[in-house]
N, C-alpha and C. Protein backbone atom coordinates (compact mmCIF):
# COMPACT_ATOMS: atom_id res chain seq x y z
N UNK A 1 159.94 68.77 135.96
CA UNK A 1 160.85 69.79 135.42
C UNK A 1 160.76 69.76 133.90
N UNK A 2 160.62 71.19 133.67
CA UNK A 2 160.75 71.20 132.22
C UNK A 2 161.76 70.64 131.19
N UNK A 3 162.18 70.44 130.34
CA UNK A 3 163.21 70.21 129.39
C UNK A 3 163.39 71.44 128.50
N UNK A 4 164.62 71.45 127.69
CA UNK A 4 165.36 71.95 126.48
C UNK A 4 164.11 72.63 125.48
N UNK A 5 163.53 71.07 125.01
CA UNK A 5 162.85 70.91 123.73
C UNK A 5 160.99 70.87 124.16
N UNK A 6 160.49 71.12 123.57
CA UNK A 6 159.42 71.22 123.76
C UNK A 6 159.18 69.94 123.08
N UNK A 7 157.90 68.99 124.04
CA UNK A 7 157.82 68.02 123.58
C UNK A 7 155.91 67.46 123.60
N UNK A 8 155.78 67.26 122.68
CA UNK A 8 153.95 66.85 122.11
C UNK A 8 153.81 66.23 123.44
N UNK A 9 152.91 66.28 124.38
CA UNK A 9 151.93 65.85 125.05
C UNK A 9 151.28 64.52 124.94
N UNK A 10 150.62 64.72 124.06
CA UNK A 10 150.06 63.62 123.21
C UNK A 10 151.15 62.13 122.64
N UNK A 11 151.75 62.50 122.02
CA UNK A 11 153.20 61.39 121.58
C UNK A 11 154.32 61.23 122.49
N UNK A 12 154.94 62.22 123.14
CA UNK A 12 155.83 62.33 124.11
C UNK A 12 157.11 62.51 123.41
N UNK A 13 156.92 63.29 122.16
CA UNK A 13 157.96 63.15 121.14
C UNK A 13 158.51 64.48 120.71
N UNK A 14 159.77 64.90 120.17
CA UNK A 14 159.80 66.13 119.85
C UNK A 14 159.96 66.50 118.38
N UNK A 15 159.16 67.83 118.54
CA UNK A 15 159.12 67.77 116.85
C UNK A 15 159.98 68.97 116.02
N UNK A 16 160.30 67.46 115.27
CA UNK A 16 161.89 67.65 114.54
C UNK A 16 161.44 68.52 113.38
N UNK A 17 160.38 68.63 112.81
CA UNK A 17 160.30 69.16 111.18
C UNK A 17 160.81 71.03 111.82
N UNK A 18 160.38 71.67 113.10
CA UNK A 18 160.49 73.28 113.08
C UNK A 18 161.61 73.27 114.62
N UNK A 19 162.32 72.30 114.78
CA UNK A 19 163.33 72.50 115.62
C UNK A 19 164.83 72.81 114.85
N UNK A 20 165.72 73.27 115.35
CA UNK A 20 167.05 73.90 114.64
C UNK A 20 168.16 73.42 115.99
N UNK A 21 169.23 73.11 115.65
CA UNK A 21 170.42 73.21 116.95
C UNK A 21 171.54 74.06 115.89
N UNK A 22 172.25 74.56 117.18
CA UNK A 22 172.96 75.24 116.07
C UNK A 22 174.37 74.81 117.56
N UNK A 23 175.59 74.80 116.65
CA UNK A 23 176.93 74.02 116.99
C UNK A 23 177.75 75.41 116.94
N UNK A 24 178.15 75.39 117.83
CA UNK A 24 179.23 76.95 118.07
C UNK A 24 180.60 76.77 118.71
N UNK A 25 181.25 77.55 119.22
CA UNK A 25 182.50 77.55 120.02
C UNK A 25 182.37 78.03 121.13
N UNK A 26 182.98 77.86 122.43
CA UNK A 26 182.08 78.48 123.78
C UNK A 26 181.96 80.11 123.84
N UNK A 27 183.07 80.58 123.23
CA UNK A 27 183.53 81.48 123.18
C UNK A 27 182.68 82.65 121.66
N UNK A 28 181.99 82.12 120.99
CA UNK A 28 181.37 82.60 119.92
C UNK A 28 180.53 83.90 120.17
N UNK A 29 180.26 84.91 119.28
CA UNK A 29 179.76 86.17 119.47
C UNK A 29 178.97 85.80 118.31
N UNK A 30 177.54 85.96 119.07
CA UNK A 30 176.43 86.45 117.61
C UNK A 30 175.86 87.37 117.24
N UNK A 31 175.62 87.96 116.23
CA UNK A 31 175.21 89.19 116.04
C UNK A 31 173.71 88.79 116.62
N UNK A 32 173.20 90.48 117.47
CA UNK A 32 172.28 90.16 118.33
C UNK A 32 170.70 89.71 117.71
N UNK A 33 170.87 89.37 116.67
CA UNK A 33 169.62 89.25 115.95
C UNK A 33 169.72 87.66 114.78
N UNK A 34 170.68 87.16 115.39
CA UNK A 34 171.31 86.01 114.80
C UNK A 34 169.87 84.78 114.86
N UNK A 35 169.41 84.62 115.81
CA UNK A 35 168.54 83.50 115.77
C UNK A 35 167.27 83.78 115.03
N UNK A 36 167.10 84.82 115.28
CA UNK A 36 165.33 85.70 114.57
C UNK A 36 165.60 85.41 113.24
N UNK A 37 166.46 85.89 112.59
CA UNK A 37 166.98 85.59 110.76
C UNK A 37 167.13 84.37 110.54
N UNK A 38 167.47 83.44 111.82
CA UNK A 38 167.89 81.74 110.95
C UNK A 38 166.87 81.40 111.36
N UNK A 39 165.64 81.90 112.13
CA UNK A 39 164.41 81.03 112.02
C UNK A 39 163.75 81.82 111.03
N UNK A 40 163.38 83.11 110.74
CA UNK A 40 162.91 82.95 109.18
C UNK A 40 163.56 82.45 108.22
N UNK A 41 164.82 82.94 108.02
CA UNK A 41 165.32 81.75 106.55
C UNK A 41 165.03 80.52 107.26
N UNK A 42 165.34 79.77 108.04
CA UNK A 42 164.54 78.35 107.76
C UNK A 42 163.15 78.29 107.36
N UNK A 43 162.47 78.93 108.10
CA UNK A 43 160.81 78.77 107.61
C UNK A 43 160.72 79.13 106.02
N UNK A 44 161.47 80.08 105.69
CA UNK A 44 161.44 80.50 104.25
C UNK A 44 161.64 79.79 103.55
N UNK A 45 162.54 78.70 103.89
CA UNK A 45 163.35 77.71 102.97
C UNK A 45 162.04 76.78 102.29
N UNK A 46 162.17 76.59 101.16
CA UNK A 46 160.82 75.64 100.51
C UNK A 46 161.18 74.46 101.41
N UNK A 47 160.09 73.55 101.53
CA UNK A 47 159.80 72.46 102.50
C UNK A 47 160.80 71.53 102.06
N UNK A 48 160.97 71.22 100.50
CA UNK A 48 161.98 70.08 99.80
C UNK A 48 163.24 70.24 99.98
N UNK A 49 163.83 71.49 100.38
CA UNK A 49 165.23 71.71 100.78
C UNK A 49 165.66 72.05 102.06
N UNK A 50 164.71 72.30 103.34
CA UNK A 50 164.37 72.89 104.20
C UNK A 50 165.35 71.78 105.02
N UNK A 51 165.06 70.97 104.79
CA UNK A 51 165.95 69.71 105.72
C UNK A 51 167.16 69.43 105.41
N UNK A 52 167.82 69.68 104.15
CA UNK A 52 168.96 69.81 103.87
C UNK A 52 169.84 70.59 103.60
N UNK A 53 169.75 71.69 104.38
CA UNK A 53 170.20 72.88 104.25
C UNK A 53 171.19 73.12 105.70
N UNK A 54 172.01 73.61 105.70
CA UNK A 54 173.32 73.97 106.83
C UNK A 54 173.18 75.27 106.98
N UNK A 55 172.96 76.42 108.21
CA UNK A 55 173.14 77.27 107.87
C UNK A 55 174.46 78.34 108.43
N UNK A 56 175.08 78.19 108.24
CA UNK A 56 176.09 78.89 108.63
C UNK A 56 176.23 80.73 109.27
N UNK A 57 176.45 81.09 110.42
CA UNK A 57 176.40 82.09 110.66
C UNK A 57 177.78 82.91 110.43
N UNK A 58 177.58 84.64 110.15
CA UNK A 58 179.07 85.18 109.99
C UNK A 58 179.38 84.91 111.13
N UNK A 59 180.91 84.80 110.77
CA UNK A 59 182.17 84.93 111.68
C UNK A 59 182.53 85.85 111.80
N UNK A 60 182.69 86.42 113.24
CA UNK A 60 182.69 88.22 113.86
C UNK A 60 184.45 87.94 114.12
N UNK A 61 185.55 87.64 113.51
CA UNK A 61 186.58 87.51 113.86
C UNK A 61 187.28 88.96 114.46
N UNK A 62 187.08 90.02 114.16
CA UNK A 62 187.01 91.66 114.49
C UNK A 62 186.15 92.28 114.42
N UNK A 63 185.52 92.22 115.75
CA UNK A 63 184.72 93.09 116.18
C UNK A 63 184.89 94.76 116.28
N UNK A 64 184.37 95.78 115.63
CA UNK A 64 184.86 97.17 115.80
C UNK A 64 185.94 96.35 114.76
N UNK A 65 185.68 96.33 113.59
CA UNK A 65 186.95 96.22 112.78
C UNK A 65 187.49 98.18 112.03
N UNK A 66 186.85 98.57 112.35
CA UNK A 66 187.17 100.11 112.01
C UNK A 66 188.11 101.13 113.15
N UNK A 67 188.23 99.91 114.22
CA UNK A 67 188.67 100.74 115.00
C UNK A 67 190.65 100.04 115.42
N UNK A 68 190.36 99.41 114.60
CA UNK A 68 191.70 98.09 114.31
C UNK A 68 192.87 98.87 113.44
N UNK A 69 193.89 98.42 113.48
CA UNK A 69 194.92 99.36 112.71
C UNK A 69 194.70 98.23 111.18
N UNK A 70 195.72 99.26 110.08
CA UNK A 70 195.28 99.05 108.64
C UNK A 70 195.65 97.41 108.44
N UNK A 71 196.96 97.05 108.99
CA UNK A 71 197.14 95.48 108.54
C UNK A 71 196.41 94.69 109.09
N UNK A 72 195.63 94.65 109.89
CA UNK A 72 194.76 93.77 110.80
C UNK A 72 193.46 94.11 110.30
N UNK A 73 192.85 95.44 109.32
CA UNK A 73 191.60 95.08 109.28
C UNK A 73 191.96 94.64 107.71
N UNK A 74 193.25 94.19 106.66
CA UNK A 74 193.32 94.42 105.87
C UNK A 74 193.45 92.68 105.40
N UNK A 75 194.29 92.49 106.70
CA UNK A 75 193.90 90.85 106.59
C UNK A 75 193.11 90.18 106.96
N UNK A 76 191.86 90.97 107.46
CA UNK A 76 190.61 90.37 108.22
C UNK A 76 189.84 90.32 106.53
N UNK A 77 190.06 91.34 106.05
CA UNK A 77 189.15 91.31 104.44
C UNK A 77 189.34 89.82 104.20
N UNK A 78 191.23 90.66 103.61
CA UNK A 78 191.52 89.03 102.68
C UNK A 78 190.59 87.94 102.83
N UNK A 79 191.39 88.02 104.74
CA UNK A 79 190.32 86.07 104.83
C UNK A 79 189.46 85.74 104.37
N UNK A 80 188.41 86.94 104.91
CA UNK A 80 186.76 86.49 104.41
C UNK A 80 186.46 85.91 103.07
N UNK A 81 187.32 87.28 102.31
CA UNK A 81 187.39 86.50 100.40
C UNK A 81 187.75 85.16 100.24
N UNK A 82 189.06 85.26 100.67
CA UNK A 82 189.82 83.81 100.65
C UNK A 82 188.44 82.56 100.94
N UNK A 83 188.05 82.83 102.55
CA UNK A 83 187.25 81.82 102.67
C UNK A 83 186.20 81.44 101.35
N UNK A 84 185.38 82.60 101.29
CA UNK A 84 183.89 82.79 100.03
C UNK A 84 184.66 82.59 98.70
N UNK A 85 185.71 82.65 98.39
CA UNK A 85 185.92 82.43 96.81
C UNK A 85 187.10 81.59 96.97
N UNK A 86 187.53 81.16 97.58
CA UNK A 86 188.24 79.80 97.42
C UNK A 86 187.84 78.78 98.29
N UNK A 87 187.97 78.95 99.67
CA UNK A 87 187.59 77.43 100.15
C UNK A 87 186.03 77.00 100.25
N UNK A 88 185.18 78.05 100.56
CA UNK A 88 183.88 77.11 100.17
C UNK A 88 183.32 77.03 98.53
N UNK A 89 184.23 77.48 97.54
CA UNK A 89 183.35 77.37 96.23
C UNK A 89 184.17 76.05 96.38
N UNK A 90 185.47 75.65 97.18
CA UNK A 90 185.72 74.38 96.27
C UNK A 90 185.29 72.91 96.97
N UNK A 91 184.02 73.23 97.53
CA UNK A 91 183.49 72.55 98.75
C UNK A 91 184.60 71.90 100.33
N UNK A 92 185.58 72.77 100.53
CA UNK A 92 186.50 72.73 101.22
C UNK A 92 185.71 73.65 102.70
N UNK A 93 185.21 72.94 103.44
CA UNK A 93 184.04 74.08 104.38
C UNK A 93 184.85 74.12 105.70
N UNK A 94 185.21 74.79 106.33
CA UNK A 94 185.57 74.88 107.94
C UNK A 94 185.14 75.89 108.36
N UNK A 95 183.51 75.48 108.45
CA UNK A 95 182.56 75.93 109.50
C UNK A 95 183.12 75.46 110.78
N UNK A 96 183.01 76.28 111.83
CA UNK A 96 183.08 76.30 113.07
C UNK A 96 181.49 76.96 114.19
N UNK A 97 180.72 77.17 113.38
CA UNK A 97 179.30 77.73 113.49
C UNK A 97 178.62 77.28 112.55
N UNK A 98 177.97 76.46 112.65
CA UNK A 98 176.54 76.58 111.58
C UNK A 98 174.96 76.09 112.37
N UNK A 99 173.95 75.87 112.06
CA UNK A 99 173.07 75.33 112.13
C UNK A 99 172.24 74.74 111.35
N UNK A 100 171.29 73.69 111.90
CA UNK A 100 170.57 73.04 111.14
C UNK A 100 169.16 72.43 112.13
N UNK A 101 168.60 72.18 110.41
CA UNK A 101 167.41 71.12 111.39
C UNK A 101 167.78 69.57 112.15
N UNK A 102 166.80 69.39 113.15
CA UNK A 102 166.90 68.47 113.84
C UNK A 102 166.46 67.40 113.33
N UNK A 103 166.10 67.27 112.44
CA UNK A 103 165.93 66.36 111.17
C UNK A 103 166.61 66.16 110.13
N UNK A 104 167.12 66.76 109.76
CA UNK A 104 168.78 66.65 109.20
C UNK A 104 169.14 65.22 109.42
């Protein structure tokens, strides 16, 4: 039986430098093109930072947010700001989604 990970033949090992896991909530919605973009930005990423890099996916907290009444899509903004200009500039992170390499 196959496994998860694809694993060298030869070594019997899996290889960590172009593998990614990514940590979610069971319940999480990705935009449908979510994995195709975090495997080019990883590959994109120069090789020296490539391993230390987190990548975090948006948070779809309102979906059809246009179709939401004004205080609910008005505090869906706020948050987002709130989050991007206060809690992650002040390295304060509550990711609940991100990914990374398996080498990490």
């Amino acid at each position: 039986m196959k496994g998860l990970l694809e694993v060298d033949p030869a070594t019997k090992e899996v290889e960590l430098d172009f593998t990614t896991c990514t940590v979610c909530d069971a319940d999480t919605t990705f935009y449908y093109r979510y994995f195709e973009n975090l495997s080019w930005c990883f590959l994109n990423e120069p090789p020296e930072t490539r391993y230390t890099v987190c990548f975090q996916s948006p948070l779809f907290y309102n979906i059809t947010l246009d179709e939401r009444w004004f205080f609910t899509r008005a505090m869906g903004i706020i948050r987002s700001y709130f989050m991007v200009g206060f809690l992650i500039g002040g390295d304060i992170n509550t990711m609940s989604i991100y990914s990374m390499s398996l080498r990490l």
